[in-house]
PDB file of N, CA and C in Angstrom:
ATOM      1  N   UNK A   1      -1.369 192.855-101.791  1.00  0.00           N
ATOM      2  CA  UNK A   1      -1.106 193.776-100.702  1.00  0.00           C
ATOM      3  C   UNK A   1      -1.200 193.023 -99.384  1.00  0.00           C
ATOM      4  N   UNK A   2      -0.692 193.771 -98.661  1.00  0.00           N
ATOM      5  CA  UNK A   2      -0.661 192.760 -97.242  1.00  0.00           C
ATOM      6  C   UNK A   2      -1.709 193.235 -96.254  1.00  0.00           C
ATOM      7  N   UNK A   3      -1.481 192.595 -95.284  1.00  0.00           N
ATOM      8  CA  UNK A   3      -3.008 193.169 -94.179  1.00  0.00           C
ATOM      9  C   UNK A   3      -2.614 194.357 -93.578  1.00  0.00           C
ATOM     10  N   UNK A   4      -1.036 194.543 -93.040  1.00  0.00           N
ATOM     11  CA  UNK A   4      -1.046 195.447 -92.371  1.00  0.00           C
ATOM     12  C   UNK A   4      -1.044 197.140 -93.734  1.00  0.00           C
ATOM     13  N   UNK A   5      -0.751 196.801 -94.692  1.00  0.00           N
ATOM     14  CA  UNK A   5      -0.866 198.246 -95.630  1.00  0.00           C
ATOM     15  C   UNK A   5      -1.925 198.390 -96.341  1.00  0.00           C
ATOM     16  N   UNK A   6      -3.004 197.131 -96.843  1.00  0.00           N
ATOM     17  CA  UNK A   6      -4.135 197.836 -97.065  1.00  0.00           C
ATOM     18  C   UNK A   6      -5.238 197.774 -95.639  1.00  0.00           C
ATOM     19  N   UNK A   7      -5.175 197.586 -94.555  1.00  0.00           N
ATOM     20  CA  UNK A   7      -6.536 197.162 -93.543  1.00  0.00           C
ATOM     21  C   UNK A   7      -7.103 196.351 -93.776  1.00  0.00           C
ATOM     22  N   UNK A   8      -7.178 195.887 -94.982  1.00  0.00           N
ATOM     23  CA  UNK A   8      -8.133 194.229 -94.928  1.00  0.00           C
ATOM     24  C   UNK A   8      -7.356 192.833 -93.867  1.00  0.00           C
ATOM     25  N   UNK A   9      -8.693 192.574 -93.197  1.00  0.00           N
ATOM     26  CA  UNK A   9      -8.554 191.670 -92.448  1.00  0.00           C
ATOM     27  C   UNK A   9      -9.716 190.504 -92.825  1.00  0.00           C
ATOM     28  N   UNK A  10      -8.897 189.626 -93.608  1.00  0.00           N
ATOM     29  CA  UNK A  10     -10.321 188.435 -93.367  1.00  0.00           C
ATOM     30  C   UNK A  10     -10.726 188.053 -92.883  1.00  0.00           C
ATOM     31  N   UNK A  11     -12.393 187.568 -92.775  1.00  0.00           N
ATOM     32  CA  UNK A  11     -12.731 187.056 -92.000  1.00  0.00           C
ATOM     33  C   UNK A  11     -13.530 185.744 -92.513  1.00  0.00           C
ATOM     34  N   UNK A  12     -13.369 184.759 -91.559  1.00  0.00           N
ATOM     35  CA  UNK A  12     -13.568 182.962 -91.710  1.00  0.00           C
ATOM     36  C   UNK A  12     -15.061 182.667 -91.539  1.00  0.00           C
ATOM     37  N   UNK A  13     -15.492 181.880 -91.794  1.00  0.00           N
ATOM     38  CA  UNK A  13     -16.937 182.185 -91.855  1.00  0.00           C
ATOM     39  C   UNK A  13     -17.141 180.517 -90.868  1.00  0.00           C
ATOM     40  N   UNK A  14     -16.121 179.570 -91.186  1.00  0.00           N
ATOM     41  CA  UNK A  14     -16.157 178.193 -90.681  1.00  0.00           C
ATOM     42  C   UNK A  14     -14.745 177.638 -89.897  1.00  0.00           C
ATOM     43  N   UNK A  15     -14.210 177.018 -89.082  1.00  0.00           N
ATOM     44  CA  UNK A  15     -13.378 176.823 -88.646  1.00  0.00           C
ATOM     45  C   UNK A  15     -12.595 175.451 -90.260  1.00  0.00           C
ATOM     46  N   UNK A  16     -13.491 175.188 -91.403  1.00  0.00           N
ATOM     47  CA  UNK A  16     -12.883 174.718 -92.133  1.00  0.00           C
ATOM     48  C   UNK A  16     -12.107 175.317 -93.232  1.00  0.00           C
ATOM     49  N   UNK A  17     -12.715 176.600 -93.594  1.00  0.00           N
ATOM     50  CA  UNK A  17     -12.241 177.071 -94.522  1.00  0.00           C
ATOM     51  C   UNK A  17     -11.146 178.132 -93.240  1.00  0.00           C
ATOM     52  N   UNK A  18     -10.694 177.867 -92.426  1.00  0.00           N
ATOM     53  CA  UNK A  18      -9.643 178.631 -92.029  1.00  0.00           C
ATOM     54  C   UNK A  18      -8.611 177.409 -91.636  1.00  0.00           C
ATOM     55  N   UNK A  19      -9.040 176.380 -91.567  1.00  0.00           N
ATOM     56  CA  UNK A  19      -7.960 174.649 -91.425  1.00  0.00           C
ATOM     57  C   UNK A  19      -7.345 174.817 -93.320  1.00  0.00           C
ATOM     58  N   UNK A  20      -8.092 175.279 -94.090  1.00  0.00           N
ATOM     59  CA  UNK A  20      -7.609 175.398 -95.136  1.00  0.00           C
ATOM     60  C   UNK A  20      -6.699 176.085 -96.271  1.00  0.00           C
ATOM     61  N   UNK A  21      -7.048 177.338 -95.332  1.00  0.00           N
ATOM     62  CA  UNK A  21      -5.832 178.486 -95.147  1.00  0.00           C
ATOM     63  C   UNK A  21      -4.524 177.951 -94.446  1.00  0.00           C
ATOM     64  N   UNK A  22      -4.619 177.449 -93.763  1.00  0.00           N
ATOM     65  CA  UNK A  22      -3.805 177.536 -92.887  1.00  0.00           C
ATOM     66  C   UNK A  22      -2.579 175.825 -93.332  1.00  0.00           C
ATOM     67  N   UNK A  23      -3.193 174.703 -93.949  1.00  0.00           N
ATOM     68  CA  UNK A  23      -2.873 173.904 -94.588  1.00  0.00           C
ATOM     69  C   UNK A  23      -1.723 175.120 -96.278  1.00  0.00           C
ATOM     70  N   UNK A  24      -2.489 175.525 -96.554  1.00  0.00           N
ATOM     71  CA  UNK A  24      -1.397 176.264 -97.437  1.00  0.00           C
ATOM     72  C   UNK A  24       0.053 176.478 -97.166  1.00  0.00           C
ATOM     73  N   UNK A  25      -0.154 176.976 -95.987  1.00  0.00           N
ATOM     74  CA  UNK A  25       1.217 177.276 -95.384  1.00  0.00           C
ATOM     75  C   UNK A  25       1.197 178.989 -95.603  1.00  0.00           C
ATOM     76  N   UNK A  26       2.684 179.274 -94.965  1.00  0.00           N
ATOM     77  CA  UNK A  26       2.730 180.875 -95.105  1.00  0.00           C
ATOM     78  C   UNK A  26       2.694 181.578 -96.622  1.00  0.00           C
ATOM     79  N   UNK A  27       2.758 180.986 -97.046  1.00  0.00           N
ATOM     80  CA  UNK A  27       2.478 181.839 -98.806  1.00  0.00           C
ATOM     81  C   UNK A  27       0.902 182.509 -98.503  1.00  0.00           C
ATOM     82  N   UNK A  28       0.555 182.025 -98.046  1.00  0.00           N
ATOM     83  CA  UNK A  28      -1.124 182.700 -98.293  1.00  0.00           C
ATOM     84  C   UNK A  28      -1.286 183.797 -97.302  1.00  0.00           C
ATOM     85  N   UNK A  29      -1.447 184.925 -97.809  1.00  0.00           N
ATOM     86  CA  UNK A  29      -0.978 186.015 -97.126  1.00  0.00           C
ATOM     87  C   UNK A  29      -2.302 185.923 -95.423  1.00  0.00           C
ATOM     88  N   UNK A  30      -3.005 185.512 -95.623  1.00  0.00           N
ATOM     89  CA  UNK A  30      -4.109 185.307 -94.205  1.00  0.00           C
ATOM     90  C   UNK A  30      -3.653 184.285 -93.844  1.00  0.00           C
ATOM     91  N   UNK A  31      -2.667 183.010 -93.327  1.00  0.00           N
ATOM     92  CA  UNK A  31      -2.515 182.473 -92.737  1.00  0.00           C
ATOM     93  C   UNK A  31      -2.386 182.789 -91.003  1.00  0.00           C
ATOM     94  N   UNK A  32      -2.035 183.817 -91.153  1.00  0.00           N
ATOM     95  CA  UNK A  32      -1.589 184.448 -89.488  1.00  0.00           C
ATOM     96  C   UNK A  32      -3.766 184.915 -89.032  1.00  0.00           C
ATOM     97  N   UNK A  33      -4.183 185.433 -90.002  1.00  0.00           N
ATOM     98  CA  UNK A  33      -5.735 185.164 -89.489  1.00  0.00           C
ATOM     99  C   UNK A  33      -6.359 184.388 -89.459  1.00  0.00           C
ATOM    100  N   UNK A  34      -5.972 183.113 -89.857  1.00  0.00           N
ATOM    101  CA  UNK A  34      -6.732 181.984 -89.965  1.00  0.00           C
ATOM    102  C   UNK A  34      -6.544 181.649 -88.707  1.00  0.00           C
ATOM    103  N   UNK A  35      -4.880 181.483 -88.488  1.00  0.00           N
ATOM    104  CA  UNK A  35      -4.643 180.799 -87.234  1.00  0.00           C
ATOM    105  C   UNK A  35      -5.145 181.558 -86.064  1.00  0.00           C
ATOM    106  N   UNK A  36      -5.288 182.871 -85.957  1.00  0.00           N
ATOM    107  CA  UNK A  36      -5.965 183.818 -85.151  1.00  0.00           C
ATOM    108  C   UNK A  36      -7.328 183.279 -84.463  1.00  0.00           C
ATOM    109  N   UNK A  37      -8.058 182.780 -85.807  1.00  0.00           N
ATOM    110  CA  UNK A  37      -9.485 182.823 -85.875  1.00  0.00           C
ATOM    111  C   UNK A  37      -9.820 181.628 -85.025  1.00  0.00           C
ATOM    112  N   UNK A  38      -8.883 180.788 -85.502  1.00  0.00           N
ATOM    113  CA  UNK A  38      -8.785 178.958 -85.092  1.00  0.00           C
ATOM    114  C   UNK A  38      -8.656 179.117 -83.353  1.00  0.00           C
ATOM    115  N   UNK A  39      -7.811 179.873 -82.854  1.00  0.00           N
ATOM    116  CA  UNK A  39      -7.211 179.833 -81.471  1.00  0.00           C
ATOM    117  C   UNK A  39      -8.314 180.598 -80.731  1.00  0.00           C
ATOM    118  N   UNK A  40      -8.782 181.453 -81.458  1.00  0.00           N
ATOM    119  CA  UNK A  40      -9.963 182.206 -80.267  1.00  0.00           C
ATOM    120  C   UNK A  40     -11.144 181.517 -80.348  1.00  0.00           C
ATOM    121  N   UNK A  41     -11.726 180.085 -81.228  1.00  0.00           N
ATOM    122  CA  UNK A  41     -12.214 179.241 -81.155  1.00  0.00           C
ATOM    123  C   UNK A  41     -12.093 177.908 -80.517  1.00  0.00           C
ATOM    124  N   UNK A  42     -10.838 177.831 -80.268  1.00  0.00           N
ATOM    125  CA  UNK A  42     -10.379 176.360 -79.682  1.00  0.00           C
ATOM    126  C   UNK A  42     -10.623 176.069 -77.877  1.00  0.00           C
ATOM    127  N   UNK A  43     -10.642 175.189 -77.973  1.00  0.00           N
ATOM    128  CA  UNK A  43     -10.869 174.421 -76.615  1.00  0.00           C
ATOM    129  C   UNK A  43      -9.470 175.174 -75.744  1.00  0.00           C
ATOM    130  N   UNK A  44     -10.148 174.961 -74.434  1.00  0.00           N
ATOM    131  CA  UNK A  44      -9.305 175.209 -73.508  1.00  0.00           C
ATOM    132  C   UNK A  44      -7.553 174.249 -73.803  1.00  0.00           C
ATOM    133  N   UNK A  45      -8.112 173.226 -73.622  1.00  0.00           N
ATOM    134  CA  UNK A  45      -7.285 171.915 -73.824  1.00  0.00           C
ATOM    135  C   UNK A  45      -6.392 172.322 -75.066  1.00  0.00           C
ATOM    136  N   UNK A  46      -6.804 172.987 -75.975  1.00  0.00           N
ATOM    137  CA  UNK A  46      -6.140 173.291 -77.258  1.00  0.00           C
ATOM    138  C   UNK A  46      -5.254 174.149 -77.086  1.00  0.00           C
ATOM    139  N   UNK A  47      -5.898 175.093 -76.486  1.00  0.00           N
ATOM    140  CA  UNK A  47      -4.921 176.631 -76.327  1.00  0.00           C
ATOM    141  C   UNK A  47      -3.975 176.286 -75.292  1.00  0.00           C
ATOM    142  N   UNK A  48      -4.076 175.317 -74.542  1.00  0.00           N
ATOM    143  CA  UNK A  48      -2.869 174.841 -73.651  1.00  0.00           C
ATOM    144  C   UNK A  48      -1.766 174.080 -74.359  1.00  0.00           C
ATOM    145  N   UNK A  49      -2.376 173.540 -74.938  1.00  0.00           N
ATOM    146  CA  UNK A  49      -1.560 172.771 -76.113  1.00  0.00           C
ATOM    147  C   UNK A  49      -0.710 173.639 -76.742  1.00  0.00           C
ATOM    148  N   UNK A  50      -1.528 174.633 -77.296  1.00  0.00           N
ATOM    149  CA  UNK A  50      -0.085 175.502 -78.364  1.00  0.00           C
ATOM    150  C   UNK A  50       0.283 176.114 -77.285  1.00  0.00           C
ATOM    151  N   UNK A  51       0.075 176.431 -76.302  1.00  0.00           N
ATOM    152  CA  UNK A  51       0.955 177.247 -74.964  1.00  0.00           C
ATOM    153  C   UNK A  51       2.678 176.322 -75.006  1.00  0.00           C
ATOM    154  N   UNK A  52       2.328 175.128 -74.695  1.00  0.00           N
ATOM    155  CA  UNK A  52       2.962 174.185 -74.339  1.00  0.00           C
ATOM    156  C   UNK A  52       3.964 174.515 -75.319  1.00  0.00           C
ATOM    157  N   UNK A  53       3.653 173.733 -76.730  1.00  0.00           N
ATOM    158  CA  UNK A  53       4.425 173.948 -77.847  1.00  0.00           C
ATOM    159  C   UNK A  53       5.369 175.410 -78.488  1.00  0.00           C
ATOM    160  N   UNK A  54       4.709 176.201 -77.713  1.00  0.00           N
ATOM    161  CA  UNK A  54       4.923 177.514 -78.172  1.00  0.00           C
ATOM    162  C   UNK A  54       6.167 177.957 -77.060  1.00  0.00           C
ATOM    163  N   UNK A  55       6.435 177.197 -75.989  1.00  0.00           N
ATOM    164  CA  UNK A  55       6.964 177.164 -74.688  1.00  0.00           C
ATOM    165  C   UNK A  55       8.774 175.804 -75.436  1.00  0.00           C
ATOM    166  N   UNK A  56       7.813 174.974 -75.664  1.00  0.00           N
ATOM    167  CA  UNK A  56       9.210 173.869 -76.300  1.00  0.00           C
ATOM    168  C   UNK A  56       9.846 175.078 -77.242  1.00  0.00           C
ATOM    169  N   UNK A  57       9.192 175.245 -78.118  1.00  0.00           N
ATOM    170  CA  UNK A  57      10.036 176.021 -79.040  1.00  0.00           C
ATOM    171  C   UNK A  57      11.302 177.017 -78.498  1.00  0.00           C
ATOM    172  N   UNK A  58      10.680 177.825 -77.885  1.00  0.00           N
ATOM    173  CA  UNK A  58      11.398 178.943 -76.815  1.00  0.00           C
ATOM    174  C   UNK A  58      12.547 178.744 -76.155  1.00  0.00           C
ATOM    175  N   UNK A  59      12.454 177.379 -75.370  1.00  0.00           N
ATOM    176  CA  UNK A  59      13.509 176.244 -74.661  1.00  0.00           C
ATOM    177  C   UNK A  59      14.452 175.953 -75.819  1.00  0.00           C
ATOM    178  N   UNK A  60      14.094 175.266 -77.251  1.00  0.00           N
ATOM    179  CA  UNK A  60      14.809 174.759 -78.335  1.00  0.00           C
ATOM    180  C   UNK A  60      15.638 176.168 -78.615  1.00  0.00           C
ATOM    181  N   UNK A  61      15.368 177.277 -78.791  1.00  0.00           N
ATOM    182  CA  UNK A  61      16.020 178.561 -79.234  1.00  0.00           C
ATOM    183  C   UNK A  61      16.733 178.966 -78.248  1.00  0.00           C
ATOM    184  N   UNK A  62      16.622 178.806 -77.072  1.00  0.00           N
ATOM    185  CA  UNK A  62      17.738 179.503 -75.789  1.00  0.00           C
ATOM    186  C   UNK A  62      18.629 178.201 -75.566  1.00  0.00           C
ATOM    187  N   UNK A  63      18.408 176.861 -75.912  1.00  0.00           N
ATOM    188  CA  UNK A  63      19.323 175.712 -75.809  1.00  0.00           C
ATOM    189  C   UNK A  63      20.479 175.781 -76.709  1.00  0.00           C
ATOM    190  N   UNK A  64      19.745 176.534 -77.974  1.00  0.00           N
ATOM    191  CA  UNK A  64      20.655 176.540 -78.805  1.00  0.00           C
ATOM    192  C   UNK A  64      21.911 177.952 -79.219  1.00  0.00           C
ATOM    193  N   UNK A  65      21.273 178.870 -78.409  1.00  0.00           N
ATOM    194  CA  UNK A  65      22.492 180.429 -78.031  1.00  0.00           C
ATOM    195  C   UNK A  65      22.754 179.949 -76.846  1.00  0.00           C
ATOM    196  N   UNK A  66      22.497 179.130 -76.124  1.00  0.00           N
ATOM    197  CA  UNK A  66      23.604 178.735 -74.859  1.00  0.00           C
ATOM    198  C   UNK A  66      24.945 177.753 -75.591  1.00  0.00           C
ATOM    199  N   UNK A  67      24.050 176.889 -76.243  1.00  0.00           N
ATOM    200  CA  UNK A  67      25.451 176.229 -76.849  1.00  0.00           C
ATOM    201  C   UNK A  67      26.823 176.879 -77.996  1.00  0.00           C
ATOM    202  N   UNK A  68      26.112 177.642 -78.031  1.00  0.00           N
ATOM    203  CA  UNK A  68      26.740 178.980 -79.538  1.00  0.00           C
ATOM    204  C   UNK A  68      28.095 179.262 -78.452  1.00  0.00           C
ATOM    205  N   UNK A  69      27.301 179.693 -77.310  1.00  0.00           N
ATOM    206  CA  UNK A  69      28.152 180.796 -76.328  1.00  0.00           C
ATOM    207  C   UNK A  69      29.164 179.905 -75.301  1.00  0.00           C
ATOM    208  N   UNK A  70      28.823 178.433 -75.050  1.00  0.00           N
ATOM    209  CA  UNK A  70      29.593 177.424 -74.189  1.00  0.00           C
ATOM    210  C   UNK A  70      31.017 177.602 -75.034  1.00  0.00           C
ATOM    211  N   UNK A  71      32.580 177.689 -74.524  1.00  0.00           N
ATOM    212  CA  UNK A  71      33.872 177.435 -75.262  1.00  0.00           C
ATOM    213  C   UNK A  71      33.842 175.735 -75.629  1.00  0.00           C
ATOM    214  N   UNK A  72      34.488 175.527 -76.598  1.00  0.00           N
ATOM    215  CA  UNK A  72      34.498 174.173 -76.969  1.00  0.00           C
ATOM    216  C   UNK A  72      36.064 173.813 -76.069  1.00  0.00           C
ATOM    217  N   UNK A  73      36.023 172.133 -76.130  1.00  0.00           N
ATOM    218  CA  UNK A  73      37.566 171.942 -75.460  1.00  0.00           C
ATOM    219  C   UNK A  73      38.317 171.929 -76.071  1.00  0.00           C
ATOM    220  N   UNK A  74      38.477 171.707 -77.915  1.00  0.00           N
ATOM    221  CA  UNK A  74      39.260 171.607 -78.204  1.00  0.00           C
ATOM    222  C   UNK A  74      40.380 173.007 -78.350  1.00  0.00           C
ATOM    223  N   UNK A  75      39.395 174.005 -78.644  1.00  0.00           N
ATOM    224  CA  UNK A  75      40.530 175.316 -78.873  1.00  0.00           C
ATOM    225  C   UNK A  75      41.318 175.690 -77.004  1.00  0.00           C
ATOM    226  N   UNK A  76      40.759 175.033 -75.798  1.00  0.00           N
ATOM    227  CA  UNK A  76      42.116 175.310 -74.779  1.00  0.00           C
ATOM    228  C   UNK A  76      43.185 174.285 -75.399  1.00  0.00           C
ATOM    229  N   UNK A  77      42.876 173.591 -76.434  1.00  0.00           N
ATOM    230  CA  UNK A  77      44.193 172.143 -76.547  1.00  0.00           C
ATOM    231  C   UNK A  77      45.267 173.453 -77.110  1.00  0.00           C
ATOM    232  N   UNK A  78      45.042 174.357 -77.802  1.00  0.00           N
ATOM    233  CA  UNK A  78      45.541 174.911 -79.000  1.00  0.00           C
ATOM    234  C   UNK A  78      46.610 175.733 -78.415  1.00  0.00           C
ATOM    235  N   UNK A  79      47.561 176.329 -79.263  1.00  0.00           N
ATOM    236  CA  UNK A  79      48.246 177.461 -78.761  1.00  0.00           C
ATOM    237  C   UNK A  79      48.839 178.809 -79.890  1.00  0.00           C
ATOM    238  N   UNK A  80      48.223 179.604 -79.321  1.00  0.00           N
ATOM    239  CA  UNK A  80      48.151 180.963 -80.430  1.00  0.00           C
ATOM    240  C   UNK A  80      47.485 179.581 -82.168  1.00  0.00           C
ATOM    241  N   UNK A  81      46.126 179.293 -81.587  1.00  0.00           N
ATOM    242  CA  UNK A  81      45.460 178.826 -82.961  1.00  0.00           C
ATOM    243  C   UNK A  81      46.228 177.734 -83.436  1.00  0.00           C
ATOM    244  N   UNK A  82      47.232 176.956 -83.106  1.00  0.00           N
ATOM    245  CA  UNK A  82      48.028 176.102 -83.560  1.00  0.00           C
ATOM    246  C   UNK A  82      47.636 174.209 -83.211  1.00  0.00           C
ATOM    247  N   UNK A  83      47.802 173.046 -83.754  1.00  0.00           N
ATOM    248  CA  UNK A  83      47.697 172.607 -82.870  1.00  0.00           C
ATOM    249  C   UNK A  83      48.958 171.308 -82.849  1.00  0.00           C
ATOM    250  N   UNK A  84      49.368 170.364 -82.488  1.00  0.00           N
ATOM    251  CA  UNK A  84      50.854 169.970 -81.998  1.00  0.00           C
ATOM    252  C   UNK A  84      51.615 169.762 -83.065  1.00  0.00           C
ATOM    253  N   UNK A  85      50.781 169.271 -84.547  1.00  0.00           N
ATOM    254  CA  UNK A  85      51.426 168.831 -85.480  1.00  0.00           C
ATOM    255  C   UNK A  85      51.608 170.133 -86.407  1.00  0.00           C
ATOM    256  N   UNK A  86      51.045 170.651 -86.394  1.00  0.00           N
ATOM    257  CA  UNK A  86      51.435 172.256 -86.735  1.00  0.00           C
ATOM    258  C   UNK A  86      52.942 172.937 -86.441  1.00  0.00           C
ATOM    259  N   UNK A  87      53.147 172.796 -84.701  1.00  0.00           N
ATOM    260  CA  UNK A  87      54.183 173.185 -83.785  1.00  0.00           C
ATOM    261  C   UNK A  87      55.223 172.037 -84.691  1.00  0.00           C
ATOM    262  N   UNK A  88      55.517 171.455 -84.575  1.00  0.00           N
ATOM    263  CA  UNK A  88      56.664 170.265 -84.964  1.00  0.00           C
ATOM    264  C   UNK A  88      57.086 170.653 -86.266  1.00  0.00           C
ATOM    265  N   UNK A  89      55.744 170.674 -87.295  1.00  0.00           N
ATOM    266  CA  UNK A  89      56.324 171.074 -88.568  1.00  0.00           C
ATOM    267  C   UNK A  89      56.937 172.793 -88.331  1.00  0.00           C
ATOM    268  N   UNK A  90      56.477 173.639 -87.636  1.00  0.00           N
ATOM    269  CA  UNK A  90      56.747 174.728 -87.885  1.00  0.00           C
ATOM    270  C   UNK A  90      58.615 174.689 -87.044  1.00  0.00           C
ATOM    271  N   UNK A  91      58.620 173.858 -85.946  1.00  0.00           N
ATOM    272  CA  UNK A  91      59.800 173.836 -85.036  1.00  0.00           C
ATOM    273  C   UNK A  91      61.161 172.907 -86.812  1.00  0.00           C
ATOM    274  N   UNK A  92      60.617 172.112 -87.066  1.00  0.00           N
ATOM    275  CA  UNK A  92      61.816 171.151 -88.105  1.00  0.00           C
ATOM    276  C   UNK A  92      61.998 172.131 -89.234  1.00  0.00           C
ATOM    277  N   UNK A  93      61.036 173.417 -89.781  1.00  0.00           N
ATOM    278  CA  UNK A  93      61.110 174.199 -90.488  1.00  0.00           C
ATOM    279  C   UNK A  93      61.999 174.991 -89.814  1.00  0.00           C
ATOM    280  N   UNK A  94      62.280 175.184 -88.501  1.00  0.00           N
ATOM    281  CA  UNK A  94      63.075 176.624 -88.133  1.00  0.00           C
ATOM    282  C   UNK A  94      64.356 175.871 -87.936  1.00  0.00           C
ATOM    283  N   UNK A  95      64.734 174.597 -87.656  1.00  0.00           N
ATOM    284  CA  UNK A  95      65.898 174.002 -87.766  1.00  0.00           C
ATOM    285  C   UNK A  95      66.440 173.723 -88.823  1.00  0.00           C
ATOM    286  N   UNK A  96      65.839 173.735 -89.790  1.00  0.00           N
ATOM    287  CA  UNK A  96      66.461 173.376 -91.566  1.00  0.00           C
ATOM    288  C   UNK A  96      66.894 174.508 -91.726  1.00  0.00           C
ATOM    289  N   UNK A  97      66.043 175.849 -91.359  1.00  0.00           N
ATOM    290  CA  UNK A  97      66.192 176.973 -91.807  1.00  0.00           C
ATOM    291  C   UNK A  97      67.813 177.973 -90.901  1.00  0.00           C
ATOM    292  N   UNK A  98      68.048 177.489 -89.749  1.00  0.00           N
ATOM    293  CA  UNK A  98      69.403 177.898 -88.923  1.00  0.00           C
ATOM    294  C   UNK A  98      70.347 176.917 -89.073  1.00  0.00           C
ATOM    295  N   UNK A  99      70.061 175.281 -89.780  1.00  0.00           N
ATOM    296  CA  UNK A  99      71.038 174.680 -90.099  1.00  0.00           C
ATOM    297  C   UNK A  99      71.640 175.495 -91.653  1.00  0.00           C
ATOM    298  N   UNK A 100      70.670 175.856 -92.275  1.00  0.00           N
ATOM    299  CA  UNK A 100      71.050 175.995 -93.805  1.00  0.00           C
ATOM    300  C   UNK A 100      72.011 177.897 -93.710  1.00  0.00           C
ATOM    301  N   UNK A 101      71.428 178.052 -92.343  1.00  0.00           N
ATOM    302  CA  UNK A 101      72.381 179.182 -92.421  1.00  0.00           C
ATOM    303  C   UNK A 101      73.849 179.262 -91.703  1.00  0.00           C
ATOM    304  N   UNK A 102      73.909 178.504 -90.739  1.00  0.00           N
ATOM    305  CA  UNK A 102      74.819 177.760 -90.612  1.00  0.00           C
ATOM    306  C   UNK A 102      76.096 177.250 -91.564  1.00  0.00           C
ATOM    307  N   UNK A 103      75.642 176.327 -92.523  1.00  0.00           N
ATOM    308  CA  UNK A 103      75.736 175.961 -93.816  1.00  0.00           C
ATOM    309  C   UNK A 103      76.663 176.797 -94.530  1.00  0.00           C
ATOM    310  N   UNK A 104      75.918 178.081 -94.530  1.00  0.00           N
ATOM    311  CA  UNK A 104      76.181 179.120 -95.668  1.00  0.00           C
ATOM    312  C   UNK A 104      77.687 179.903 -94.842  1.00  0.00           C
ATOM    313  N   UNK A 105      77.114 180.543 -93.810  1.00  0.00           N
ATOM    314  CA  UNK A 105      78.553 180.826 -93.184  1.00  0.00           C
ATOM    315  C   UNK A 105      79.880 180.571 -92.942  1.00  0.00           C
ATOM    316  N   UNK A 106      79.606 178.500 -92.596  1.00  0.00           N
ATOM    317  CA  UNK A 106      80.582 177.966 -92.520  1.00  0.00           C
ATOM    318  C   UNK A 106      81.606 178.265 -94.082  1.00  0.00           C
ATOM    319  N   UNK A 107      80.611 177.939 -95.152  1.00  0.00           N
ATOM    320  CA  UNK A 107      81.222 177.615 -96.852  1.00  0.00           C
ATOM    321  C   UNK A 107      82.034 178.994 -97.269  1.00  0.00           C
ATOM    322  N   UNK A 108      81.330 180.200 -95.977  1.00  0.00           N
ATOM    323  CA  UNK A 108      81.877 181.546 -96.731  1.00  0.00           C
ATOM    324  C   UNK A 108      83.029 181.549 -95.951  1.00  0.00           C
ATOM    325  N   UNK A 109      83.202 181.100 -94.607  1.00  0.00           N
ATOM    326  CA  UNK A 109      84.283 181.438 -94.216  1.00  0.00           C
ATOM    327  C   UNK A 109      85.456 180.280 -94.136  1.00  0.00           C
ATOM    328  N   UNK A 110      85.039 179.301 -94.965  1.00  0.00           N
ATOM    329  CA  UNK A 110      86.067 178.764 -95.600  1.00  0.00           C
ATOM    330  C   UNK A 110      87.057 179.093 -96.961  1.00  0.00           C
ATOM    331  N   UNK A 111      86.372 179.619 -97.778  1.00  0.00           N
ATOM    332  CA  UNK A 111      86.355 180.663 -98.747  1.00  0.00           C
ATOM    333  C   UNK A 111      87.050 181.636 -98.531  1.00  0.00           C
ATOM    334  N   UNK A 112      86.822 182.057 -97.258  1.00  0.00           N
ATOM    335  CA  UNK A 112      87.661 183.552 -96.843  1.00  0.00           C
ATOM    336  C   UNK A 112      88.901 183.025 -96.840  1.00  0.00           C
ATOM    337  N   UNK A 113      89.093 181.907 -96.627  1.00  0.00           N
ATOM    338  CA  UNK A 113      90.916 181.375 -96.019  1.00  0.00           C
ATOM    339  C   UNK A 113      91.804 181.610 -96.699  1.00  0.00           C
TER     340      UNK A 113
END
């Protein structure tokens, strides 16, 4: 069960056996009290420390939805999603395709004669 649905909240008796919790990693459902327990114990110097870190992180996450949201240069190169070698093949496709009709007209109305 978890802390917030049954009310149990552990409590650390040593700042080691909560370094030890907390070494587990998040699987251990008291990790978030260990680290609780650790921070309202720690040095000034400490709690500035995870301020700090807790501050980089924040910077790393808004650096990275600014870059999400910046346009890249290559899609102004583009046109309607295309890009030049696309255009060429699609342009020699529409000339095969009005030569070959071309083609066909001429043969019918020779035919007609």
């Amino acid at each position: 069960m978890s802390e917030q649905t049954s009310g149990y909240k552990p409590t650390f008796t040593s700042s080691g056996s909560a370094l030890r919790t907390l070494r587990v990693g998040k699987s251990n459902p008291n990790w978030q009290a260990a680290a609780e327990f650790l921070l309202e114990r720690a040095a000034p110097d400490v709690k500035l420390l995870v301020e700090a870190a807790a501050e980089i992180e924040r910077d790393k996450v808004e650096l990275k939805t600014e870059k999400r949201q910046v346009p890249s240069k290559r899609k102004s190169k583009t046109f309607y999603n295309l890009s030049w070698l696309q255009w060429v093949a699609l342009g020699a496709g529409g000339i095969l395709l009005i030569s070959l009709v071309v083609w066909i007209v001429k043969n019918a109305a020779l035919r007609a004669c």
